[in-house]
C-alpha atoms as a PDB file:
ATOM      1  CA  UNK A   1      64.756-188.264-147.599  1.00  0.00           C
ATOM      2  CA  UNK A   2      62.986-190.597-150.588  1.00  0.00           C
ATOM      3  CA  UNK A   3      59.413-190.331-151.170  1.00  0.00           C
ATOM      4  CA  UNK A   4      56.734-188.614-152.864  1.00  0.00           C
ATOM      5  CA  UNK A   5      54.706-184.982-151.647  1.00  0.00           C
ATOM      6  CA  UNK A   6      51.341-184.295-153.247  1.00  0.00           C
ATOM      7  CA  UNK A   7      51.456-180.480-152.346  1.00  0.00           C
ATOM      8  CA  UNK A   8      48.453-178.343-153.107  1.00  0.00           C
ATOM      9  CA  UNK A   9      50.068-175.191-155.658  1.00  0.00           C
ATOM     10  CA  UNK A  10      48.806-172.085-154.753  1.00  0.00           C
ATOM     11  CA  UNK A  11      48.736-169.825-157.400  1.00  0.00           C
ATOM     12  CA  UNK A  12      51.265-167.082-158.567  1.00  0.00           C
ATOM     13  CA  UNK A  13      54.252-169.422-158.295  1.00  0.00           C
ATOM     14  CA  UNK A  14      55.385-171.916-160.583  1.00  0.00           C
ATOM     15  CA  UNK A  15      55.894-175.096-160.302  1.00  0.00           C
ATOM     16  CA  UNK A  16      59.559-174.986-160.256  1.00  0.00           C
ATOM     17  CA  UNK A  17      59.159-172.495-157.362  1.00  0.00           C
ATOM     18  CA  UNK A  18      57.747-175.335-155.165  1.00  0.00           C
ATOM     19  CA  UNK A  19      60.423-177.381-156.360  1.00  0.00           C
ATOM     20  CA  UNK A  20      63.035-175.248-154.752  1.00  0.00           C
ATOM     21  CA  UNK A  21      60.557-174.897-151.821  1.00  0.00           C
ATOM     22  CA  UNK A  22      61.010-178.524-151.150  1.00  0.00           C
ATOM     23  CA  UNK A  23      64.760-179.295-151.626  1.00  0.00           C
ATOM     24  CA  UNK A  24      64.892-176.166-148.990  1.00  0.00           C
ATOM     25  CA  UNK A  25      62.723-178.357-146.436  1.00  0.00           C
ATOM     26  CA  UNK A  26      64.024-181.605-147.152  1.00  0.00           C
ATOM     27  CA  UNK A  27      67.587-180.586-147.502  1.00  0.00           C
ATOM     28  CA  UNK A  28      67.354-182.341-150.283  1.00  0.00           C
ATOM     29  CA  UNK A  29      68.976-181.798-153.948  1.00  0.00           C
ATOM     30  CA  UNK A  30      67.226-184.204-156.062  1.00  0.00           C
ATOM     31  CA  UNK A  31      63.488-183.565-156.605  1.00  0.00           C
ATOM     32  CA  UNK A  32      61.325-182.971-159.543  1.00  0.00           C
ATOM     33  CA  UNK A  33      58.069-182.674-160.305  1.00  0.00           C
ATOM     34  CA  UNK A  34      54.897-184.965-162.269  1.00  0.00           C
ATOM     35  CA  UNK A  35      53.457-182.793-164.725  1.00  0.00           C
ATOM     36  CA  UNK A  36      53.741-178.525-164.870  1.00  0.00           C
ATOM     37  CA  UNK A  37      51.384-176.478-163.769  1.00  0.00           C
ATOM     38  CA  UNK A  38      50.962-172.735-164.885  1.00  0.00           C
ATOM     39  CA  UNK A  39      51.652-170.499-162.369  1.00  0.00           C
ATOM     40  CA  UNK A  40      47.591-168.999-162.546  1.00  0.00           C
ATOM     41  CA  UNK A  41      46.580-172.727-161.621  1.00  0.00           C
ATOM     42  CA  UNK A  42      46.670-174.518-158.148  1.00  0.00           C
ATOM     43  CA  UNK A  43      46.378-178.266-157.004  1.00  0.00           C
ATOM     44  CA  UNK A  44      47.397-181.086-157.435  1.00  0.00           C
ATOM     45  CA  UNK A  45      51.820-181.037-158.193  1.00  0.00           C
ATOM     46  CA  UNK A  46      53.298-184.546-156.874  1.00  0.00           C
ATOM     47  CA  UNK A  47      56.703-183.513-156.776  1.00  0.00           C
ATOM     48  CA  UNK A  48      59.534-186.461-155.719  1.00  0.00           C
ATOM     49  CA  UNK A  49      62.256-186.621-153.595  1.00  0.00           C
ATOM     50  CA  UNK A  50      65.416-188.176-153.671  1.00  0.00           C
ATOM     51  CA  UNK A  51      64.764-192.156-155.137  1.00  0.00           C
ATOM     52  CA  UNK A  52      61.396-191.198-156.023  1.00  0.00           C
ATOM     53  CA  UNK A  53      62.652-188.853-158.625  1.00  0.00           C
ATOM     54  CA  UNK A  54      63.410-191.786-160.760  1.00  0.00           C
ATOM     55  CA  UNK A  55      59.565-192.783-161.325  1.00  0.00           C
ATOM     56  CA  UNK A  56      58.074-189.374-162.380  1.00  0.00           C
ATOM     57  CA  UNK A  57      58.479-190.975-165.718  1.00  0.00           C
ATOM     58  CA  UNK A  58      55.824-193.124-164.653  1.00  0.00           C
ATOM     59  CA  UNK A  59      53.645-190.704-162.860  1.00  0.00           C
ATOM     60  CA  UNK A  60      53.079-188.150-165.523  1.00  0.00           C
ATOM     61  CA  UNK A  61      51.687-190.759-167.834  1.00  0.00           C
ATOM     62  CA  UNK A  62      48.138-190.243-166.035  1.00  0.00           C
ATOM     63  CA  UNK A  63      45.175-188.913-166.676  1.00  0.00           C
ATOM     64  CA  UNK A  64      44.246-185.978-165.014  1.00  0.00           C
ATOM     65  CA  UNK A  65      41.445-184.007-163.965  1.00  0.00           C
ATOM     66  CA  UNK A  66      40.755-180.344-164.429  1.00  0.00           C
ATOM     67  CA  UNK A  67      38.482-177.522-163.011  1.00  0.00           C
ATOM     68  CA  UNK A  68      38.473-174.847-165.539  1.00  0.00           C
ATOM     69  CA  UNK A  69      36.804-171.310-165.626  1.00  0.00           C
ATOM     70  CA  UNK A  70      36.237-169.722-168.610  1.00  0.00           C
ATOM     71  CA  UNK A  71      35.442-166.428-169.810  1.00  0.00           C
ATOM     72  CA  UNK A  72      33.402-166.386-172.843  1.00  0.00           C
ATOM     73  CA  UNK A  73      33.665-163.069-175.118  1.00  0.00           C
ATOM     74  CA  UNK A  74      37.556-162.311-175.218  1.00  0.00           C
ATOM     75  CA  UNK A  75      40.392-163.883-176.787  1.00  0.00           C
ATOM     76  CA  UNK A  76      44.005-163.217-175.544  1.00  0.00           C
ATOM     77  CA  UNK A  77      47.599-163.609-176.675  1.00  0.00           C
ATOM     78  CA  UNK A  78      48.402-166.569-173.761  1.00  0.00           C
ATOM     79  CA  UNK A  79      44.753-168.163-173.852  1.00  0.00           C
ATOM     80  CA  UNK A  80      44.709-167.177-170.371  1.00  0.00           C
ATOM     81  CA  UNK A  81      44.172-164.201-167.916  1.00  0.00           C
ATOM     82  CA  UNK A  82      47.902-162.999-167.443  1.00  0.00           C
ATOM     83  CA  UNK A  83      47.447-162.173-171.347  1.00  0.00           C
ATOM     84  CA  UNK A  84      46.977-159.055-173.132  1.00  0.00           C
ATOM     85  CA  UNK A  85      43.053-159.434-174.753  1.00  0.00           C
ATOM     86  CA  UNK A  86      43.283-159.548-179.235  1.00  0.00           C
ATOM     87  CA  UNK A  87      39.971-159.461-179.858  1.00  0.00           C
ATOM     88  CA  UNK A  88      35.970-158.720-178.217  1.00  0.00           C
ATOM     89  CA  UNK A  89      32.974-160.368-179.543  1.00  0.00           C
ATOM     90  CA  UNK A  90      29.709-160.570-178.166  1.00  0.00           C
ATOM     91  CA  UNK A  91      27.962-163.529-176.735  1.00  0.00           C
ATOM     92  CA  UNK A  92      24.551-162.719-176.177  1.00  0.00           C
ATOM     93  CA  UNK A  93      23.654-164.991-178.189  1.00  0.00           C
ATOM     94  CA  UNK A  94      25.136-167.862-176.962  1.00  0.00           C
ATOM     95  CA  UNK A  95      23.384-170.495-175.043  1.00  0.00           C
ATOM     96  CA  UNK A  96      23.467-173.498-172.727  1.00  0.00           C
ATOM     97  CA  UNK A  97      23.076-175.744-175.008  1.00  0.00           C
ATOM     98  CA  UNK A  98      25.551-174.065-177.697  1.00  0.00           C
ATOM     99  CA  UNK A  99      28.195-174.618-174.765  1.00  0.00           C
ATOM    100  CA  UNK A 100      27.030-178.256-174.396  1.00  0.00           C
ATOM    101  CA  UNK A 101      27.611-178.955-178.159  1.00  0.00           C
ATOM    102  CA  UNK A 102      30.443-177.227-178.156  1.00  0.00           C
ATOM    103  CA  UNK A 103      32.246-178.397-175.510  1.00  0.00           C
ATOM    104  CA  UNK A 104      30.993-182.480-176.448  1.00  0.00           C
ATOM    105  CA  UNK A 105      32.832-181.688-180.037  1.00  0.00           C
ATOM    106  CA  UNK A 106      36.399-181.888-178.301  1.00  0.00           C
ATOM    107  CA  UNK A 107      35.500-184.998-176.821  1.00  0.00           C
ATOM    108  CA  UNK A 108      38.267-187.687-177.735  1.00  0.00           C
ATOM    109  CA  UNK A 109      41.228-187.984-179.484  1.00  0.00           C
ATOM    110  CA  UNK A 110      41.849-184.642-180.778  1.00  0.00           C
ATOM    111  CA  UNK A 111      44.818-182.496-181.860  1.00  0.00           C
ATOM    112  CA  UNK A 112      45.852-179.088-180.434  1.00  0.00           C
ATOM    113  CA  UNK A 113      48.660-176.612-181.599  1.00  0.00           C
ATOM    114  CA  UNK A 114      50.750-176.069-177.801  1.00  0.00           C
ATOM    115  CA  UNK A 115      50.231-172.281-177.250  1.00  0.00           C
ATOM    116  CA  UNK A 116      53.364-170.350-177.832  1.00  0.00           C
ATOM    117  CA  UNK A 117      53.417-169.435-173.756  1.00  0.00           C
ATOM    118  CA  UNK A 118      54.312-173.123-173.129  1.00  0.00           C
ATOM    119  CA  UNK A 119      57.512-174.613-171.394  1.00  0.00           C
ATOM    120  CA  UNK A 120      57.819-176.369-174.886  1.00  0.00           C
ATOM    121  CA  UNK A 121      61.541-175.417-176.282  1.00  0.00           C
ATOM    122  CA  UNK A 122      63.125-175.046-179.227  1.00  0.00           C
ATOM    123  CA  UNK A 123      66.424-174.998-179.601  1.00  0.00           C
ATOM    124  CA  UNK A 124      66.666-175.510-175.581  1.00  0.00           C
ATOM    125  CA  UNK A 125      64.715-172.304-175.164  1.00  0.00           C
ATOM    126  CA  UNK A 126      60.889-172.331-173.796  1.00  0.00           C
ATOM    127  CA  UNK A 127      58.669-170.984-176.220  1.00  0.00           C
ATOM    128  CA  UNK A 128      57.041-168.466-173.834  1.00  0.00           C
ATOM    129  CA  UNK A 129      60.324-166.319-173.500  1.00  0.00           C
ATOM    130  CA  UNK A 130      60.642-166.097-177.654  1.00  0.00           C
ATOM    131  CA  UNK A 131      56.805-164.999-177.378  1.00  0.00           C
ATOM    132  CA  UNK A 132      57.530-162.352-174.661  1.00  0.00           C
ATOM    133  CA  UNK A 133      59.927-161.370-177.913  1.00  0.00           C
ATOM    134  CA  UNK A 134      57.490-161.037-179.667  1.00  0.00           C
ATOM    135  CA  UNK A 135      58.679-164.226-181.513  1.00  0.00           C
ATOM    136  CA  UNK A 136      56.156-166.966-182.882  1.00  0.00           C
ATOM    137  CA  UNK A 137      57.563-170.093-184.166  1.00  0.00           C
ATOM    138  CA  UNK A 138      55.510-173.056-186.364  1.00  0.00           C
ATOM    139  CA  UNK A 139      54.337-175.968-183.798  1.00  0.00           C
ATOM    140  CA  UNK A 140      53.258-179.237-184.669  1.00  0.00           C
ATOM    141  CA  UNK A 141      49.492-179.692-183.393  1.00  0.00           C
ATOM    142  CA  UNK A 142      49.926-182.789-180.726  1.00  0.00           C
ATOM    143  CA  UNK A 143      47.496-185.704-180.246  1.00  0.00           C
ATOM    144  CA  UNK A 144      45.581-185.527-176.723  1.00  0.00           C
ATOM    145  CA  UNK A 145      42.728-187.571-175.891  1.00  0.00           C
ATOM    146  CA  UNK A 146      39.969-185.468-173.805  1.00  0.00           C
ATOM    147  CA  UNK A 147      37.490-188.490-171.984  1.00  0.00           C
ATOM    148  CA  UNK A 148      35.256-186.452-170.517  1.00  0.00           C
ATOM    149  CA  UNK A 149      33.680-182.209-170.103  1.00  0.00           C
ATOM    150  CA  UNK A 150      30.967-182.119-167.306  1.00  0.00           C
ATOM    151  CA  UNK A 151      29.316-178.352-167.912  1.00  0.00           C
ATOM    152  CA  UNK A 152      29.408-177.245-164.050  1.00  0.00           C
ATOM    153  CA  UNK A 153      27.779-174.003-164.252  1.00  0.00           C
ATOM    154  CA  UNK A 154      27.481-171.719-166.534  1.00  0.00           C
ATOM    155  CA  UNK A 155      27.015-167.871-165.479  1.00  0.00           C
ATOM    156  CA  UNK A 156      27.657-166.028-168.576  1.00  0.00           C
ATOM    157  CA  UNK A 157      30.167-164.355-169.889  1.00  0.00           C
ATOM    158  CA  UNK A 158      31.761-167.103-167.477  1.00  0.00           C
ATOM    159  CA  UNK A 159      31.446-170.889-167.763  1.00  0.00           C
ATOM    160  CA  UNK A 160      32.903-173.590-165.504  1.00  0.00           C
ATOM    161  CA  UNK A 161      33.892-176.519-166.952  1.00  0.00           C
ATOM    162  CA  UNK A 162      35.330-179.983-165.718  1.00  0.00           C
ATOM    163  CA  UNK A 163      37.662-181.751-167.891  1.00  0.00           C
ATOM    164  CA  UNK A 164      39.169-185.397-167.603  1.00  0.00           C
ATOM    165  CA  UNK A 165      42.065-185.609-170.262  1.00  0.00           C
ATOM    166  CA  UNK A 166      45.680-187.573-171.013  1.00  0.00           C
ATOM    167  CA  UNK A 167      48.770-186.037-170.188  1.00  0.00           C
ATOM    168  CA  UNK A 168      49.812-183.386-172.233  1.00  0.00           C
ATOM    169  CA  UNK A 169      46.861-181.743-172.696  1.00  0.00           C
ATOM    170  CA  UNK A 170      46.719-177.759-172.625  1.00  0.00           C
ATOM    171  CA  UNK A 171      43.593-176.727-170.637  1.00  0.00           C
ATOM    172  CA  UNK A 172      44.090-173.286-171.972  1.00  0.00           C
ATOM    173  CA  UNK A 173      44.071-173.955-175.368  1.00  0.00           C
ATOM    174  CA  UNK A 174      40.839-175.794-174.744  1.00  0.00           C
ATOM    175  CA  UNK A 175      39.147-172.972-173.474  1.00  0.00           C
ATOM    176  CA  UNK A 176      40.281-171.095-176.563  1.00  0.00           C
ATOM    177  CA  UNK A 177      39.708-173.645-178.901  1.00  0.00           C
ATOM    178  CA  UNK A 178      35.624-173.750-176.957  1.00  0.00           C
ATOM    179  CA  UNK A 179      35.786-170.024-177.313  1.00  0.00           C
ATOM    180  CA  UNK A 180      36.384-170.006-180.997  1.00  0.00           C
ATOM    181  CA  UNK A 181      33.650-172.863-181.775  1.00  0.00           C
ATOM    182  CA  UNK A 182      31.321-171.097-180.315  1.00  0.00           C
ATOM    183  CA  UNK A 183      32.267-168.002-182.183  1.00  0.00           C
ATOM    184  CA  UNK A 184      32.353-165.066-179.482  1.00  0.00           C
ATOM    185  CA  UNK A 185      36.082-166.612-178.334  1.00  0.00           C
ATOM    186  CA  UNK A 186      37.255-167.379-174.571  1.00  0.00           C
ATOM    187  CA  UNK A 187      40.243-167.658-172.704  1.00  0.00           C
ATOM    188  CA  UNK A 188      41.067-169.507-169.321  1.00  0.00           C
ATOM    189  CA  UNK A 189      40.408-167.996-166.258  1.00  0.00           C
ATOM    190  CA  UNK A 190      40.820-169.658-163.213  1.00  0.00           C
ATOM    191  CA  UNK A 191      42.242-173.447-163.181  1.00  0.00           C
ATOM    192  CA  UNK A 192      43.145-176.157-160.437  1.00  0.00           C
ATOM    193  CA  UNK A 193      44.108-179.970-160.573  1.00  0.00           C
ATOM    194  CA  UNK A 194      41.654-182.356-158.810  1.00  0.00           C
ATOM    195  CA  UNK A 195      43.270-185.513-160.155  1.00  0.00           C
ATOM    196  CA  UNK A 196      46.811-186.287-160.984  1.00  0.00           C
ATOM    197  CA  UNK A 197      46.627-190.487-162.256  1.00  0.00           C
ATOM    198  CA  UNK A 198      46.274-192.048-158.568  1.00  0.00           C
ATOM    199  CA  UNK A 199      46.126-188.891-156.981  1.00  0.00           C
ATOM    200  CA  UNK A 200      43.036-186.579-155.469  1.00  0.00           C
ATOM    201  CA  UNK A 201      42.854-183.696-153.715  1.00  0.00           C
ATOM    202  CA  UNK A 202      42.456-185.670-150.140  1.00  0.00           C
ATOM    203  CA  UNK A 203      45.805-186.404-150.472  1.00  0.00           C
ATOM    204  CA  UNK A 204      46.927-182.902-150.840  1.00  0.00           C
ATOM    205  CA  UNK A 205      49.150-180.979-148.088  1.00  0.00           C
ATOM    206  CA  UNK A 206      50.136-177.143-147.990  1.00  0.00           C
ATOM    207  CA  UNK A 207      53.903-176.713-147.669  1.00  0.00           C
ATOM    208  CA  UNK A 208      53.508-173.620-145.294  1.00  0.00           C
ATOM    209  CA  UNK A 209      52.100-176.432-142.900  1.00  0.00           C
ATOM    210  CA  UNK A 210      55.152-178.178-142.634  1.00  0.00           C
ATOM    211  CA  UNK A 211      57.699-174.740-142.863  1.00  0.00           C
ATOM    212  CA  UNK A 212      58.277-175.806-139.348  1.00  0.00           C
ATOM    213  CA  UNK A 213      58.786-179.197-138.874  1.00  0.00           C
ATOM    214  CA  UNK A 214      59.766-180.310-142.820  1.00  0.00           C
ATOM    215  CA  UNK A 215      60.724-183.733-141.122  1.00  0.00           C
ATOM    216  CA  UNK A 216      56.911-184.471-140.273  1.00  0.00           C
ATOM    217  CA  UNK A 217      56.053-184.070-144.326  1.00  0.00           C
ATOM    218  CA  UNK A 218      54.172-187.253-145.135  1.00  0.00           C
ATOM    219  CA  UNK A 219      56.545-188.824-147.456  1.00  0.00           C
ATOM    220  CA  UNK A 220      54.595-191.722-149.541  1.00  0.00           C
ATOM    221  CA  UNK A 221      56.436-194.343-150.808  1.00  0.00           C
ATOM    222  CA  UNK A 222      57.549-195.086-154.597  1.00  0.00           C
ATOM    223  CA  UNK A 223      54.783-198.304-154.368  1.00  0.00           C
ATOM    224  CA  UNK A 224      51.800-196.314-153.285  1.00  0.00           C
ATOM    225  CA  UNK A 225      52.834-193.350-156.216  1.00  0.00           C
ATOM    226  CA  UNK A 226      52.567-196.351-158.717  1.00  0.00           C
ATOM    227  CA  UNK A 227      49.801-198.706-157.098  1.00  0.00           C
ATOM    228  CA  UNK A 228      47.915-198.718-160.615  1.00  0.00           C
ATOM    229  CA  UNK A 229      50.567-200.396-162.250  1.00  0.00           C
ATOM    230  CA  UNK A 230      50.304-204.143-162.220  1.00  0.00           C
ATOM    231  CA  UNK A 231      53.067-205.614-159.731  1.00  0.00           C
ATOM    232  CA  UNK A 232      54.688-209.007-159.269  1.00  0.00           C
ATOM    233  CA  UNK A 233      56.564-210.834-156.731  1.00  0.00           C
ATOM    234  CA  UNK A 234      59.829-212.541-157.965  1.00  0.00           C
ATOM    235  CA  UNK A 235      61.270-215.318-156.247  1.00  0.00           C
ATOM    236  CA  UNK A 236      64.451-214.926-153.839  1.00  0.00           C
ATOM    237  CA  UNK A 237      66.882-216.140-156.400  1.00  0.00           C
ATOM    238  CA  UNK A 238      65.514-214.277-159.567  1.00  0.00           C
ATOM    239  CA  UNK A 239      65.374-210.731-157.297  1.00  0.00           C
ATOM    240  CA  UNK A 240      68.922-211.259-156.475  1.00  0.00           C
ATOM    241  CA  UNK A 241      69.906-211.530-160.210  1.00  0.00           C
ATOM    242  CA  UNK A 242      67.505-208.491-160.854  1.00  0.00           C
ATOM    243  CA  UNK A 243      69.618-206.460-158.577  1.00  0.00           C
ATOM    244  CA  UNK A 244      72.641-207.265-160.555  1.00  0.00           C
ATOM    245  CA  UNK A 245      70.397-206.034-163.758  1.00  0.00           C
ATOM    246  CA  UNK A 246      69.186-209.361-165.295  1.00  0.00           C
ATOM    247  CA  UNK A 247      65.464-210.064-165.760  1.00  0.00           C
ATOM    248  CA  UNK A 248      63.426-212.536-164.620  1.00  0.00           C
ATOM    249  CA  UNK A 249      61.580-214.982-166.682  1.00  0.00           C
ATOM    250  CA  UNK A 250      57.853-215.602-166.696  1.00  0.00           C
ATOM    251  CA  UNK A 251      58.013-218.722-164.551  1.00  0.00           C
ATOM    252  CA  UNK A 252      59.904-216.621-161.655  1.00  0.00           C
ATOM    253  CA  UNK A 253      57.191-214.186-160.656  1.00  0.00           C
ATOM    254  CA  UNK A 254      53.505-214.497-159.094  1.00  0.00           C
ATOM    255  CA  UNK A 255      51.161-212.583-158.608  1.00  0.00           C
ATOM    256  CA  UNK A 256      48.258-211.161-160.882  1.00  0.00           C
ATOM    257  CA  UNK A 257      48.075-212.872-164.394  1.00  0.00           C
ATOM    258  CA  UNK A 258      50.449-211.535-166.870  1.00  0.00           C
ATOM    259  CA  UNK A 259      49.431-208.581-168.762  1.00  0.00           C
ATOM    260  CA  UNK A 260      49.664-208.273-172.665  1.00  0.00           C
ATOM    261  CA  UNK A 261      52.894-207.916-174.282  1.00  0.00           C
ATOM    262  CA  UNK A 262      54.554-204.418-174.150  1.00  0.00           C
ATOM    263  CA  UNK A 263      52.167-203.407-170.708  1.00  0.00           C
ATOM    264  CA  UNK A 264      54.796-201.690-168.001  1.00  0.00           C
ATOM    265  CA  UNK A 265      54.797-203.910-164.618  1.00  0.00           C
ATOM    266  CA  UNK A 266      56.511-203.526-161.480  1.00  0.00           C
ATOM    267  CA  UNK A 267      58.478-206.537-159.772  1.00  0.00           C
ATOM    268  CA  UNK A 268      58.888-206.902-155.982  1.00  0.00           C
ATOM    269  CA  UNK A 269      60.280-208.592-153.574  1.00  0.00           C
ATOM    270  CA  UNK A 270      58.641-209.213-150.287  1.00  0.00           C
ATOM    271  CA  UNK A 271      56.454-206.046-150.988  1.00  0.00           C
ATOM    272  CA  UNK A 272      59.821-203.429-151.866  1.00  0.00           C
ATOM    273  CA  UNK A 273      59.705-202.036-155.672  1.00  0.00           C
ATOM    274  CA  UNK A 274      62.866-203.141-157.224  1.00  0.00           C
ATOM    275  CA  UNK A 275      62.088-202.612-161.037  1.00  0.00           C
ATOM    276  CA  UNK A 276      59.536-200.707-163.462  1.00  0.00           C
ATOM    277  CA  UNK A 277      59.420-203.024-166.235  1.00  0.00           C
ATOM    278  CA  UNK A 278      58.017-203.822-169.747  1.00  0.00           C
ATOM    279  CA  UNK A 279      56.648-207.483-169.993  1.00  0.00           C
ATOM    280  CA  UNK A 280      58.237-208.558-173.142  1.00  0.00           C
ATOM    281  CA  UNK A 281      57.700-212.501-173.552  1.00  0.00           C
ATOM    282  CA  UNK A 282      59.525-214.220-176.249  1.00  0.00           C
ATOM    283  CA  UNK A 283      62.178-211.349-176.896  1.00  0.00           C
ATOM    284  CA  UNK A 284      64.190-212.113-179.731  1.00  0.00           C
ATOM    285  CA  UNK A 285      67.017-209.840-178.974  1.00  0.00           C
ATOM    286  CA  UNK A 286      67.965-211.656-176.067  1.00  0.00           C
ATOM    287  CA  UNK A 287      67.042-214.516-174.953  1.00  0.00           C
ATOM    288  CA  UNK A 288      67.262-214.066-171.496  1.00  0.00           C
ATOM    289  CA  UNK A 289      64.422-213.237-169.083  1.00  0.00           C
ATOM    290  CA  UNK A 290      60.831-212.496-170.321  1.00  0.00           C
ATOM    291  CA  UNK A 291      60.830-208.805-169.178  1.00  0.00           C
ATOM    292  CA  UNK A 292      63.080-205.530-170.863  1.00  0.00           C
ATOM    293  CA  UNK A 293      63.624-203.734-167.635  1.00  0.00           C
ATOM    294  CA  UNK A 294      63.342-199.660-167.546  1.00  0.00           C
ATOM    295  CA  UNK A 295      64.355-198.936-164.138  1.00  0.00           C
ATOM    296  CA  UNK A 296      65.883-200.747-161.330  1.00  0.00           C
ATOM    297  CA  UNK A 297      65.849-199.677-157.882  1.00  0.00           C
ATOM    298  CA  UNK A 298      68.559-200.451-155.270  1.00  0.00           C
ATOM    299  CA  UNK A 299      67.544-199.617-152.144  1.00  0.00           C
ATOM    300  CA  UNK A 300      64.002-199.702-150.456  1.00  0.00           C
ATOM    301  CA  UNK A 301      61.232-197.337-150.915  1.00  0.00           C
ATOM    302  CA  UNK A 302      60.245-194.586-148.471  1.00  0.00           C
ATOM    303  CA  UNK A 303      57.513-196.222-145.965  1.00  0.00           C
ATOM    304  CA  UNK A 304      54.470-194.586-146.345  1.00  0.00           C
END
């Protein structure tokens, strides 16, 4: 089995739970997922399976969308629900358009410290099982870039919140980071992935659905989990070279006009992926080819 699953996480498993769910079904050893989710949350977790395992590289990069619940009023030790609460403070005071302002400040590129329960590791060892230690390390505060907060309802001490953001943002920390501009605190309540890059919830399944008959799971294929990358056809002679690991050169591929230097591309032939590459005209390191291939596919994608 190659392909990719969009599975709908419930919550109070992690992601690496539906992992082993899935090379159960598929009989399959090789699968991974796109992008963690906390075990609290649900959604959207495209998880690959044999061959596709090879462009979750390319899948995590997207943005993704969030529906977030917060809980004005307490902060805890995981920024989150499953925590134990540090600190009360009242928020009678607070108002609609305090949580407009406040929520509009994180806006953008901004930096956040990754919460000590994180699957971060140091040393090889996740950072949430030195916290259950009791152990807090420094962290470097990472750059995210937040593009959008829609205020969905508010209905104090909880607010609802709906956040597009880059990859490696920590919705959690958000909601603490809200919390603490506002000056009562928060932490996150409730959570769930709408939008994973190409992804919505439409094209969600259940695993339990499929606990039956794992060989109707709708496998997609590696071209549809990467059809926002610009692709190019190469010709006959150029795709047999790039099979043997030798890039083509500008001349050998249509398609779409070429993108700016360094943009990642995929190259085809007669439709089937057979690279991820990085359009690199000119290169001076070798003079071969005008593209620095990152990953080169053998063998045909799952049909979707």
């Amino acid at each position: 089995m190659d392909g990719l699953l969009v599975i709908d996480k419930p919550g109070g498993v992690t992601s690496h739970d539906v992992v082993r769910q899935v090379r159960r079904l598929c009989r399959q050893r090789q699968v991974g997922h796109a992008g963690t989710l906390d075990p609290m949350a649900t959604g959207i977790l495209v998880v690959g399976v044999g061959e596709a395992t090879r462009i979750i590289q390319f899948l995590m990069v997207g943005e993704k969308t969030y529906r977030a619940t917060l809980k004005l009023g307490e902060s805890t030790d995981t920024q989150d629900a499953e925590g134990n609460v540090l600190v009360q403070r009242s928020f009678d005071a607070i108002t609609a358009d305090a949580i407009e302002s406040a929520c509009q400040s994180f806006v953008g590129t901004i930096r956040q410290l990754p919460p000590m329960f994180s699957a971060l590791k140091k040393d090889g060892v996740p950072l949430y099982k030195l916290a259950r230690q009791g152990i807090e390390i420094e962290r470097e505060a990472r750059e995210v870039t937040v593009h959008r907060i829609q205020v969905e309802k508010i209905d104090l001490p909880f607010v609802t919140l709906v956040v597009d953001c880059s990859k490696g943002t920590y919705i959690r920390t958000l909601a603490h980071d809200i919390g603490e501009m506002l000056g009562c605190g928060a932490h996150l309540t409730a959570l769930r992935r709408t939008r994973s890059g190409c992804f919505n919830e439409t094209d969600c399944i259940r695993l339990e659905d499929f606990v039956d008959a794992p060989d109707r799971l709708p496998l997609l294929s590696l071209e549809h989990g990467l059809r926002d990358y610009p692709s190019f056809e190469v010709s006959p002679e150029a795709a047999a070279r790039l099979r043997n690991g030798i890039p083509p050169s500008a001349d050998e591929v249509s398609g779409l006009p070429l993108p700016d230097a360094g943009s990642t591309v995929l190259l085809l032939d007669d439709g089937n992926l057979l690279a991820a590459a990085r359009f690199a005209p000119g290169r001076e390191n070798e003079r071969r080819g005008d593209f620095e291939l990152i990953r080169v596919f053998l063998r045909a994608a799952a049909a979707r």
